[in-house]
Protein backbone atom coordinates (compact mmCIF):
# COMPACT_ATOMS: atom_id res chain seq x y z
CA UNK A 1 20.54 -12.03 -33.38
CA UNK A 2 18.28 -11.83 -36.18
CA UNK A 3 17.97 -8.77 -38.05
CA UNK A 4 15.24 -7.23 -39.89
CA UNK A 5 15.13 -7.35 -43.94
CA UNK A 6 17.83 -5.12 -45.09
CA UNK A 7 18.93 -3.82 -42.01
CA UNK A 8 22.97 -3.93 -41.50
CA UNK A 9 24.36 -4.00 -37.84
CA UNK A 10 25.35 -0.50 -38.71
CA UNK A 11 22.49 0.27 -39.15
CA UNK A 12 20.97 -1.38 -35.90
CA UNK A 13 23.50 0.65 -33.98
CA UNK A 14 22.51 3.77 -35.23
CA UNK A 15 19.56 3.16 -34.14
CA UNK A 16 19.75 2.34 -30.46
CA UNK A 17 22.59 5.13 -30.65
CA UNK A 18 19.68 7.23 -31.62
CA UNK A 19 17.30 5.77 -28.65
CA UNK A 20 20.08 5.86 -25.95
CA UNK A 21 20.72 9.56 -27.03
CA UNK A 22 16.49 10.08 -27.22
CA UNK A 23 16.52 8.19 -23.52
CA UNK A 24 19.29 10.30 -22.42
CA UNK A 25 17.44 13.64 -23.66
CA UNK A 26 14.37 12.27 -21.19
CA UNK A 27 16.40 11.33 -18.51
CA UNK A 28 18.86 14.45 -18.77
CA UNK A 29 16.38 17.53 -17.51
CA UNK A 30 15.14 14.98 -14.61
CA UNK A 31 18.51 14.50 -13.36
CA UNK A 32 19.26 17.86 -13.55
CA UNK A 33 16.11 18.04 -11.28
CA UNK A 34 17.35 15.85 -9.00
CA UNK A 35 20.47 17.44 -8.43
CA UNK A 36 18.58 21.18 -8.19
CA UNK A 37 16.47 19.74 -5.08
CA UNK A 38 19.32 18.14 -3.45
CA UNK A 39 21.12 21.55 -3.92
CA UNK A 40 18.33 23.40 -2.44
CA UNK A 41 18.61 21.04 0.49
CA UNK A 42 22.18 21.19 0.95
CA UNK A 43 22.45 24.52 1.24
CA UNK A 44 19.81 24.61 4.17
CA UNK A 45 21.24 25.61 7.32
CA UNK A 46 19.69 23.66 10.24
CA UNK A 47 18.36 26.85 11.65
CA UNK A 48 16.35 27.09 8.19
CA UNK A 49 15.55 23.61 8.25
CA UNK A 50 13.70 24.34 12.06
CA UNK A 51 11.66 27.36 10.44
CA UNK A 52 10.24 25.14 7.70
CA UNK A 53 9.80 22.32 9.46
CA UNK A 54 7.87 24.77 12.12
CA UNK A 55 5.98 26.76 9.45
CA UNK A 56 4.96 23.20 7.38
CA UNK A 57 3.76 22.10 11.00
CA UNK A 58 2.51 24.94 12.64
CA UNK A 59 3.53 28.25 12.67
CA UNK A 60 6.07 30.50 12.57
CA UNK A 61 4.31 33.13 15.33
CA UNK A 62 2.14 32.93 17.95
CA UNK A 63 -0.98 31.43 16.95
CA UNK A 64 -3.58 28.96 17.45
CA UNK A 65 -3.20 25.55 14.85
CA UNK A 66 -6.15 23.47 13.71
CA UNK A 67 -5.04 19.78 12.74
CA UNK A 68 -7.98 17.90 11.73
CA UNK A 69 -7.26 13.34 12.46
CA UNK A 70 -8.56 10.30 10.62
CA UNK A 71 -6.75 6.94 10.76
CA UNK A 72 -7.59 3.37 11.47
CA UNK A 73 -6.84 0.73 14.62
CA UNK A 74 -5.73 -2.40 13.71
CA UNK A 75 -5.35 -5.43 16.15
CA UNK A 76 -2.27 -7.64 15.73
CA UNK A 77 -1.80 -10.76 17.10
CA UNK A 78 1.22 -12.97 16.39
CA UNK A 79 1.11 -15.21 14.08
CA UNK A 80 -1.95 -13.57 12.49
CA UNK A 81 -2.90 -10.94 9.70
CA UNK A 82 -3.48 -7.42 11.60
CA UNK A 83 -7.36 -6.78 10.98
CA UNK A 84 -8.77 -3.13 11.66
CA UNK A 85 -11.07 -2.90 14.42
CA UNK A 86 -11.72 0.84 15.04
CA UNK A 87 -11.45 4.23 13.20
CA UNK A 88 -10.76 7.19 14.83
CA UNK A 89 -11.89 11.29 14.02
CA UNK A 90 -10.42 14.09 16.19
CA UNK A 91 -8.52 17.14 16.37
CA UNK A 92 -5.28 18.14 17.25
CA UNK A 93 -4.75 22.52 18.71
CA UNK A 94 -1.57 23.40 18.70
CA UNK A 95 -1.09 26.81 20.06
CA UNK A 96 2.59 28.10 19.25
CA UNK A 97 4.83 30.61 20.67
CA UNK A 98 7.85 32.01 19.22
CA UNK A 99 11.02 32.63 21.58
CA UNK A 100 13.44 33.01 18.86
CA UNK A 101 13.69 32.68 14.92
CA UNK A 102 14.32 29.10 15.62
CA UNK A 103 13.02 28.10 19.32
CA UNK A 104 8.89 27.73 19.50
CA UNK A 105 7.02 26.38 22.23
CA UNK A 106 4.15 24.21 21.35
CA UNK A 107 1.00 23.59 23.06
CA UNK A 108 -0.95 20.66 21.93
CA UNK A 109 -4.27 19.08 22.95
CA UNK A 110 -5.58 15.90 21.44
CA UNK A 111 -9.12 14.66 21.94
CA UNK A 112 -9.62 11.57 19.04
CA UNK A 113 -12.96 9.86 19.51
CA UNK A 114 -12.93 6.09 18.35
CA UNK A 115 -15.29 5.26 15.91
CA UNK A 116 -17.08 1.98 14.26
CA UNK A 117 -14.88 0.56 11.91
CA UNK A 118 -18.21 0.05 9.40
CA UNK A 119 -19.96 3.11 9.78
CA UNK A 120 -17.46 5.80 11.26
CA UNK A 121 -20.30 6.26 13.59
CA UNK A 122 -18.55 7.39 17.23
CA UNK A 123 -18.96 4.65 20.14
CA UNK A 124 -19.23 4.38 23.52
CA UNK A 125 -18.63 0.98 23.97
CA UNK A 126 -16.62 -1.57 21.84
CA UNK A 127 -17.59 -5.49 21.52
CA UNK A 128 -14.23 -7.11 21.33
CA UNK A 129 -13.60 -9.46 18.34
CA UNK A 130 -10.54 -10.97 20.86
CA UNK A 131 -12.13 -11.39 23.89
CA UNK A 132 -16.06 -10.95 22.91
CA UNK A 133 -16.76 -8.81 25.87
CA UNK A 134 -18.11 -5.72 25.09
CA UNK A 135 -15.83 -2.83 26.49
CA UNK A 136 -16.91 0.28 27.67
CA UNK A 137 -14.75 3.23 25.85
CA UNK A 138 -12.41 5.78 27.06
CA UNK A 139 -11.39 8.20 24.22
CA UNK A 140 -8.41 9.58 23.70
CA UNK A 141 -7.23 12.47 25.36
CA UNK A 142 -3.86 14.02 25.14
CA UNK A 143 -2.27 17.17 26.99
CA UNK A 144 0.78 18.41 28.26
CA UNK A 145 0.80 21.58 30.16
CA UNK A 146 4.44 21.33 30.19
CA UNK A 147 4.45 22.05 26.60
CA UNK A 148 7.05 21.19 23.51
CA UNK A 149 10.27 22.49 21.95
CA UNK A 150 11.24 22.76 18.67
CA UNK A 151 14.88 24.12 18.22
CA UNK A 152 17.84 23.47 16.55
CA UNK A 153 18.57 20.85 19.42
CA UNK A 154 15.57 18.76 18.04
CA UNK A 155 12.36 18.14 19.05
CA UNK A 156 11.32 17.35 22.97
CA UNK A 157 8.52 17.16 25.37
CA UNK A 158 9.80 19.58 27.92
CA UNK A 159 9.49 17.67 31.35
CA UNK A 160 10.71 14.50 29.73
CA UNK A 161 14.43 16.84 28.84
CA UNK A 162 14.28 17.81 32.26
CA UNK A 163 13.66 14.60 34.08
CA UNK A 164 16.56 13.41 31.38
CA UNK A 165 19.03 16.22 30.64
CA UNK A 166 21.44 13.69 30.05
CA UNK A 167 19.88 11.76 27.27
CA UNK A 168 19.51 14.70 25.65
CA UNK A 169 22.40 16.80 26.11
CA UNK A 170 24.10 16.14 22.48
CA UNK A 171 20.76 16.36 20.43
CA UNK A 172 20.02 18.11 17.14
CA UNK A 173 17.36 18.64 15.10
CA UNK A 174 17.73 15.72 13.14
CA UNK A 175 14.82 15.73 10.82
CA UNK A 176 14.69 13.64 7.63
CA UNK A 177 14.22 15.87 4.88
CA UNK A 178 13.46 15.54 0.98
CA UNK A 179 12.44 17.07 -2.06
CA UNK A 180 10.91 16.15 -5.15
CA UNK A 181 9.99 18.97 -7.13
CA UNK A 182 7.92 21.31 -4.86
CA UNK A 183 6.97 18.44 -2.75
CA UNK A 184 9.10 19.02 0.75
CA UNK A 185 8.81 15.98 3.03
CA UNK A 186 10.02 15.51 7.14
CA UNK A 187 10.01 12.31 8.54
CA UNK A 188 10.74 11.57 12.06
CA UNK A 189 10.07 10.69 15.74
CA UNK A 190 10.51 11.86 19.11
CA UNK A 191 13.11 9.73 20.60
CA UNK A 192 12.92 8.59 24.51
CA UNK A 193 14.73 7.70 27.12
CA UNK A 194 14.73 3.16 27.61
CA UNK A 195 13.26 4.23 30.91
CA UNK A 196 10.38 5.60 29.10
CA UNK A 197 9.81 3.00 25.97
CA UNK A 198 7.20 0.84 26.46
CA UNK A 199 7.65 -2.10 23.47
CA UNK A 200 6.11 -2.69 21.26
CA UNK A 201 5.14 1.20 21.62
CA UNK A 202 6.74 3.37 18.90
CA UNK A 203 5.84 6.13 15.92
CA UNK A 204 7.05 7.90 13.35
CA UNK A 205 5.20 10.65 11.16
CA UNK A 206 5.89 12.07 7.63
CA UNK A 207 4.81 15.62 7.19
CA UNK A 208 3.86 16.75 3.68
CA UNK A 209 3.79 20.50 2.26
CA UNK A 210 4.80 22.35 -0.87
CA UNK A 211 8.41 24.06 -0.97
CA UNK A 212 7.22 26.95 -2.39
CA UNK A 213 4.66 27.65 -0.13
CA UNK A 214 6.97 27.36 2.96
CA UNK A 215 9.62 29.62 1.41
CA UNK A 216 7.64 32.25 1.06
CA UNK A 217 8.53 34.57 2.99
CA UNK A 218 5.53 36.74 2.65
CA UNK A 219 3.40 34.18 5.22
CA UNK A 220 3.93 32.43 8.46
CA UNK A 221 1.72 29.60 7.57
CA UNK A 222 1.99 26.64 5.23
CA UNK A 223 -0.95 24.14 4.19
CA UNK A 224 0.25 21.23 5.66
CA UNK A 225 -0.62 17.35 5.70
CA UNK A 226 0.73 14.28 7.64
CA UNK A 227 0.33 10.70 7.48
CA UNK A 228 2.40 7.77 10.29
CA UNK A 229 1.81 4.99 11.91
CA UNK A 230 1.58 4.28 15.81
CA UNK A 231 2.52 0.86 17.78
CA UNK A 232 0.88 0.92 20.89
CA UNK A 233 -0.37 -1.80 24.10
CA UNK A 234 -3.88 -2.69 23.92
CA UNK A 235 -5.92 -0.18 25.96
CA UNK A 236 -6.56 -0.71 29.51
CA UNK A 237 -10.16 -0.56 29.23
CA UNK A 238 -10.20 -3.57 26.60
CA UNK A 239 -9.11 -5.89 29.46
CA UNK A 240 -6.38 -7.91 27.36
CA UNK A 241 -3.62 -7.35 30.36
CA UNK A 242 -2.22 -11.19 29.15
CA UNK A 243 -3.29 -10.97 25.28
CA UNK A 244 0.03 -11.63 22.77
CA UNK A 245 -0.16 -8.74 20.14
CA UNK A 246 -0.83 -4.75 19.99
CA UNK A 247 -2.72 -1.98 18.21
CA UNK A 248 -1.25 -0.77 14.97
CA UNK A 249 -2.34 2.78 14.08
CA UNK A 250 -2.70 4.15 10.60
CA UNK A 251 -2.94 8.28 10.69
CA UNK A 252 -3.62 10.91 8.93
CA UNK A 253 -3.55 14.56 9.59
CA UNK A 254 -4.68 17.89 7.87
CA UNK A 255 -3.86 21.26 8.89
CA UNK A 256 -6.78 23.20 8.15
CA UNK A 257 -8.09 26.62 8.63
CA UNK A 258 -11.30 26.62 11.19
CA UNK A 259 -13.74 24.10 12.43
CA UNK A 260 -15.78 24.32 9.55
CA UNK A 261 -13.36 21.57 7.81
CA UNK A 262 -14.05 19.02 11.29
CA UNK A 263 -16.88 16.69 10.99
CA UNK A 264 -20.27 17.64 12.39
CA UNK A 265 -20.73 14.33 14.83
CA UNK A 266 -17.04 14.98 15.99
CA UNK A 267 -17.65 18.96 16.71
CA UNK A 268 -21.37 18.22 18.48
CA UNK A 269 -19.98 15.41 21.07
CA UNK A 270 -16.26 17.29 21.48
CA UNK A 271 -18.16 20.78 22.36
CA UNK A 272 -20.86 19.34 24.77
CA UNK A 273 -18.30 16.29 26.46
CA UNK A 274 -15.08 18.62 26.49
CA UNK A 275 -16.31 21.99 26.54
CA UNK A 276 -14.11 22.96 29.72
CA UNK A 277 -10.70 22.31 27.63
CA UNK A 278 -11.43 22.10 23.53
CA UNK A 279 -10.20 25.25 22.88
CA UNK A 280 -8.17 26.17 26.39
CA UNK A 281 -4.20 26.13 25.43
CA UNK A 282 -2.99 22.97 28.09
CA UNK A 283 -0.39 25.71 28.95
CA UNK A 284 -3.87 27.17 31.74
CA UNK A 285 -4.49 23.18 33.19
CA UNK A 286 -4.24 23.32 36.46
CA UNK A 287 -1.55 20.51 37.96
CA UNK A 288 1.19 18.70 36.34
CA UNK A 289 0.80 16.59 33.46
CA UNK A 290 0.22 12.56 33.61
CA UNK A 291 3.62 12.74 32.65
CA UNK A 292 4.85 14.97 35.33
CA UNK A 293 3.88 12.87 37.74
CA UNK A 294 4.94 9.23 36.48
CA UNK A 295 8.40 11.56 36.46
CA UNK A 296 7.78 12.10 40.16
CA UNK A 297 7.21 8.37 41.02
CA UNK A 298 10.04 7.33 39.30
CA UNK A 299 12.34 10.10 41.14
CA UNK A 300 13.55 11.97 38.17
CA UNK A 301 11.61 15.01 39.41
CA UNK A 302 11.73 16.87 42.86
């Protein structure tokens, strides 16, 4: 190696001596970060790991929670590049009830509208870049009187642990956690009995909110914001019964205070179309659930 004028190999290894030691002195206080979060996490019990994850999420007493949903539909077909077709704008209520300091029952309704994926602008019908038939649209609606648990055993839709109290007899709440500075993370999915999975259909979400804020221990609440991805059949009402392929869903989600923060085309068509049950809890629907009643047919419920 050749060194510069007047420059010994002393001398060159005082020098990167010198950077390696100037490195280290960067590197030092971030590893000492590092080792501070995963401290903080370690010494989490798993009931404190269900209160944040329920305060990040929704809430830690009995409330009503505003999630406000953006995202994108792409088509895939094998063999292909997945190209967006749709958007989607909706909102997710999630009314939550405390039974213990770390069992809450969650009600959630989900009305997304589909959207042009040019102009955002909402649609009732859908010309097919697959097929070319132009589809007429059914939004999507989700509800589940039945409601949700989140406990130390995990995370369940209610009448899907009772159809399967086996499956889910040795569950935990399982949640993957991490920390970078105040940045708290949870990533995960709600796992279902083979009976249930459909393939390709699968999702996971990752939940993003700020340590600090869900520590505090003055507040029930945390801002809150999620992003996942869905895999999902094509819709019945697209008539593809025999198309290869599936719809990949990008989501977002942000937990916001009122309506105010949902856009005004979304709030005008969800208040006059689904006045009845936009701001009912599904907990007061009348019946069982879609759910219930594939349960039925399939004899795990009486």
């Amino acid at each position: 190696m050749m060194l510069p004028d007047g420059m010994s190999r002393r001398d060159l290894g005082e020098v990167l001596m010198g950077a390696a030691f100037s490195v280290g002195a960067l590197l030092a206080p971030s590893a000492a970060r590092a080792a501070q979060e995963s401290d903080r996490l370690s010494r989490m019990a798993r009931a404190d790991r269900v209160r944040a994850f329920m305060k990040a999420q929704g809430s830690l007493v009995e409330e009503k929670v505003i999630w406000r949903t953006r995202g994108v539909i792409a088509a895939y077909v094998p063999g292909r590049t997945p190209v967006p077709i749709l958007r989607f704008k909706g909102c997710e209520h999630q009314w939550t009830k405390p039974i213990s300091d770390t069992k809450f029952l969650r009600y959630n309704s989900l009305i997304n509208f589909l959207c042009d994926y040019e102009t955002d602008e909402i649609l009732t019908e859908f010309k097919n870049p697959l097929t070319g038939k132009t589809n007429k649209i059914n939004h999507y609606v989700s509800r589940v009187p039945e409601g949700s648990e989140v406990s130390e055993d995990g995370v369940f839709i209610n009448i899907v642990r009772q159809a399967y109290p086996e499956f889910y007899k040795d569950s935990r709440f399982d949640m993957d956690i991490s920390l970078i500075e105040d940045d708290l993370s949870f990533r995960g999915e709600i796992k279902w009995p083979a009976e249930l999975r459909q393939p390709p259909s699968g999702s996971m979400q990752s939940f993003f909110s700020r340590y600090s804020e869900v520590m505090d221990q003055k507040t029930s609440w945390a801002p809150c914001h999620f992003a996942g991805h869905v895999l999902m059949n094509w819709y019945p009402w697209m008539e593809m019964p025999d198309q290869p392929g599936h719809m990949l869903w990008h989501a977002t989600g942000y937990k916001v205070r009122s309506w105010e923060s949902l856009p005004k085309d979304y709030m005008a068509k969800v208040t006059k179309d689904y006045a009845d049950i936009f701001d009912r809890s599904p907990e007061f629907d009348q019946g069982p659930s879609a759910m219930a009643k594939r349960l039925k047919a399939a004899g795990r419920l009486p």
